[in-house]
Protein backbone atom coordinates (compact mmCIF):
# COMPACT_ATOMS: atom_id res chain seq x y z
CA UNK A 1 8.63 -58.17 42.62
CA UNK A 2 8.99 -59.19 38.77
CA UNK A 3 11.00 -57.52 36.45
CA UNK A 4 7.74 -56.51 34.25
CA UNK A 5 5.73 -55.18 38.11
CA UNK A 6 9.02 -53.24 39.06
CA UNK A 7 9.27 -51.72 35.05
CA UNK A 8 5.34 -51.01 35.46
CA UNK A 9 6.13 -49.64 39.60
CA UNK A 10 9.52 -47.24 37.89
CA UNK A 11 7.05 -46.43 34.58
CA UNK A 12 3.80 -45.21 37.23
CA UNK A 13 6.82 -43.25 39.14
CA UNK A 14 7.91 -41.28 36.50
CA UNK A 15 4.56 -40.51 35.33
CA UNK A 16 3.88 -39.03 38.77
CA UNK A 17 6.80 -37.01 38.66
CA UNK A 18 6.04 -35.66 35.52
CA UNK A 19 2.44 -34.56 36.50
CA UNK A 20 4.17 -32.91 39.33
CA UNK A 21 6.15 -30.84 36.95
CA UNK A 22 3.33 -30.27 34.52
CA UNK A 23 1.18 -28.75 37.69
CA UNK A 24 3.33 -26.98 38.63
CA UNK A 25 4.37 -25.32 35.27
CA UNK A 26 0.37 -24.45 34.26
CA UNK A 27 -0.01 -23.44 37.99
CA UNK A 28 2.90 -20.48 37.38
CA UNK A 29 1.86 -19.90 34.18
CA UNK A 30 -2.09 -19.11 35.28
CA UNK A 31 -1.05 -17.63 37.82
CA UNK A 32 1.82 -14.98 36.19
CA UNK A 33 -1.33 -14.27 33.40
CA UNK A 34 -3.45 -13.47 36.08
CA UNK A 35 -0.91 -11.59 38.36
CA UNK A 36 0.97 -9.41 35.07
CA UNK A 37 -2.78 -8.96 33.42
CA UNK A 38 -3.64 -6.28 36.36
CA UNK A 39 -0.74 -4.54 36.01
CA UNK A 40 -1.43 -4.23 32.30
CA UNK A 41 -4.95 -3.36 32.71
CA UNK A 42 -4.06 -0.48 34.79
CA UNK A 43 -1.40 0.45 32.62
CA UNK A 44 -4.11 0.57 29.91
CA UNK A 45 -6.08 2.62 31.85
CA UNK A 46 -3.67 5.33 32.59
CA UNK A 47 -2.82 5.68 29.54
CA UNK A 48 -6.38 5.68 28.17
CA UNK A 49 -6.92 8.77 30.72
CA UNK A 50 -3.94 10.53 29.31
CA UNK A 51 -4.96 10.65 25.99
CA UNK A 52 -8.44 11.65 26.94
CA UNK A 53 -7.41 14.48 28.49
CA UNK A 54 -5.61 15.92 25.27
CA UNK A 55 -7.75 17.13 22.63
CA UNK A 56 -5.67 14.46 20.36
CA UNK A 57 -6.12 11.02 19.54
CA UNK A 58 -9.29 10.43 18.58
CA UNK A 59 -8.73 7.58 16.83
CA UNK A 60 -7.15 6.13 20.11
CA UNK A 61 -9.65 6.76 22.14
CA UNK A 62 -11.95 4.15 20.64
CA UNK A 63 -8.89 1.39 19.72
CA UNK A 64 -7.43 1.55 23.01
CA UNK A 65 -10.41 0.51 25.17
CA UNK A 66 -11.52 -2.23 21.65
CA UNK A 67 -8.17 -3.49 22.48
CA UNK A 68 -8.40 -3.87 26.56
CA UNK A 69 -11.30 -5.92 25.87
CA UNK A 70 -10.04 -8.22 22.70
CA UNK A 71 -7.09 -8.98 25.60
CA UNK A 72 -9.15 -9.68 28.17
CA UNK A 73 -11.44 -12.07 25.71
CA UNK A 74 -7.72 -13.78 24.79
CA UNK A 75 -6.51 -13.86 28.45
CA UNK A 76 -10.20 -15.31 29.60
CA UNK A 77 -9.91 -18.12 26.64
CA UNK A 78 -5.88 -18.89 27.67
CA UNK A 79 -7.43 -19.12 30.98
CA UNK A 80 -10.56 -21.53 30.17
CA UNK A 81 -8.12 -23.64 28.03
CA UNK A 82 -5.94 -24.24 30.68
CA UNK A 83 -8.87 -25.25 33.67
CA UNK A 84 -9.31 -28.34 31.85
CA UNK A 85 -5.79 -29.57 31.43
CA UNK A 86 -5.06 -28.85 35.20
CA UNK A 87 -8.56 -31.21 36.10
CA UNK A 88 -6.66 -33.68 33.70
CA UNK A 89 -3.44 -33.60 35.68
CA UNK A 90 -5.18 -33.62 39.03
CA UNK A 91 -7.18 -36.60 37.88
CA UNK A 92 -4.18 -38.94 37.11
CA UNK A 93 -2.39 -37.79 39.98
CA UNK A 94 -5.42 -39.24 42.07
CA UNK A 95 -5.44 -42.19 40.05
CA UNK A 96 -1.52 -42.81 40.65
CA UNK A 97 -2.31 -42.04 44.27
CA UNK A 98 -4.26 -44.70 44.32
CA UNK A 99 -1.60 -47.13 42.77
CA UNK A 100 0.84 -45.89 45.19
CA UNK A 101 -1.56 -46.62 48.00
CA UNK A 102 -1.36 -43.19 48.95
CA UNK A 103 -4.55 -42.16 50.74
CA UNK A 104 -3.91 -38.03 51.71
CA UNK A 105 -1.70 -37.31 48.74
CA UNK A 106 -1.44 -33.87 47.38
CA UNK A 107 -3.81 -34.50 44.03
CA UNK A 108 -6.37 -35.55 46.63
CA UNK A 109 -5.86 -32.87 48.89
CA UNK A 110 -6.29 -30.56 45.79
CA UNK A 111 -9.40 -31.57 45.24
CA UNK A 112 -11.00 -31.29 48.47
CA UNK A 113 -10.09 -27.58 49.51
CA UNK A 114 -12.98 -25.88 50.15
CA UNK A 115 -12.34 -22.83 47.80
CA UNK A 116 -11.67 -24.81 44.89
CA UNK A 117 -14.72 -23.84 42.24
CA UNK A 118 -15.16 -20.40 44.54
CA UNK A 119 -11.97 -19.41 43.52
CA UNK A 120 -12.13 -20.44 39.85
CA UNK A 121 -15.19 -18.55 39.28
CA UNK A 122 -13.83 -15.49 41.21
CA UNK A 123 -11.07 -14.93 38.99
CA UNK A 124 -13.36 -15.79 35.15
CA UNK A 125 -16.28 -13.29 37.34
CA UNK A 126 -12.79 -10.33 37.97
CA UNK A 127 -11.83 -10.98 33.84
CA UNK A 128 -15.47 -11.42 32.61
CA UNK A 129 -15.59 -7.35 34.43
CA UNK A 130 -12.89 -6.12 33.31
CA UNK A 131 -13.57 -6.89 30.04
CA UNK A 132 -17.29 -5.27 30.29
CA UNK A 133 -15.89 -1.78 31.66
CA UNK A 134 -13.67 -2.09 28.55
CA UNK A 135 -16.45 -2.81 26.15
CA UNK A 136 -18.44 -0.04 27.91
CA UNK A 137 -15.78 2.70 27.51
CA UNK A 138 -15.68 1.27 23.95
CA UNK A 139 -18.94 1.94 23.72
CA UNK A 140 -19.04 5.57 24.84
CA UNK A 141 -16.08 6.81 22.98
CA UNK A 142 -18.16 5.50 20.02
CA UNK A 143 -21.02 6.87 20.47
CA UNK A 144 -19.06 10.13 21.26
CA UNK A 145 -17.36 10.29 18.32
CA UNK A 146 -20.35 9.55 16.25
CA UNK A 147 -22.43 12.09 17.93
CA UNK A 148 -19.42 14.59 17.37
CA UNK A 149 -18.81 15.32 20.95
CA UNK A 150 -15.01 14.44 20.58
């Protein structure tokens, strides 16, 4: 091997090992915004119930649920941004595969699980929801407020 094939060999290593880390650092950062955002949701919620209970907070009423949905718009975006870097990454990593000579690499084995767009449309479908029953309780707090029911 020449000098310039084993630079080019090291240079195509490297790269590989830094799409492994860049994987894996969108994967754990997709998957803590989609693992906390729950949690805050239904912390939302509660809260949201609290203050409808008193006879209080009027203003509250309508900004809390206005807010739950502007989140869920940002978290769905974040979310949407980051699909396309991951297809980048996965990409490559075939591509180095394929330099490597390896045949049943983990980029290619990626790509073929079954689930793959099932599971990426699950999770936009579970934000796209959220962020309707937030725009709908919006919606009726308005409505109440202008009818003067609260």
């Amino acid at each position: 091997m020449s000098v310039f094939e084993n630079f080019k060999f090291q240079t195509f290593l490297k790269e590989y090992e830094d799409l492994g880390y860049h994987l894996r650092l969108i994967a754990t950062f997709r998957i803590g915004v989609l693992s906390v955002f729950p949690a805050l949701v239904g912390a939302l919620v509660r809260f949201m119930w609290e203050i409808s209970q008193r006879e209080y907070g009027v203003l509250l009423r309508i900004l809390l649920p206005f807010g739950g949905f502007i989140a869920t718009i940002i978290v769905v975006l974040v979310d949407r941004r980051l699909v396309p870097f991951y297809d980048v990454l996965i990409k490559r990593g075939q591509e180095l595969e394929e330099v490597f000579d390896i045949h049943h690499g983990i980029y290619h084995r990626i790509v073929t699980l079954p689930a793959t767009f099932a599971l990426r449309m699950v999770s936009l479908a579970t934000l796209i929801a959220i962020g309707a029953l937030f725009f709908a309780i919006f919606i009726v707090q308005l409505v109440a407020l202008i009818e003067g029911t609260i």
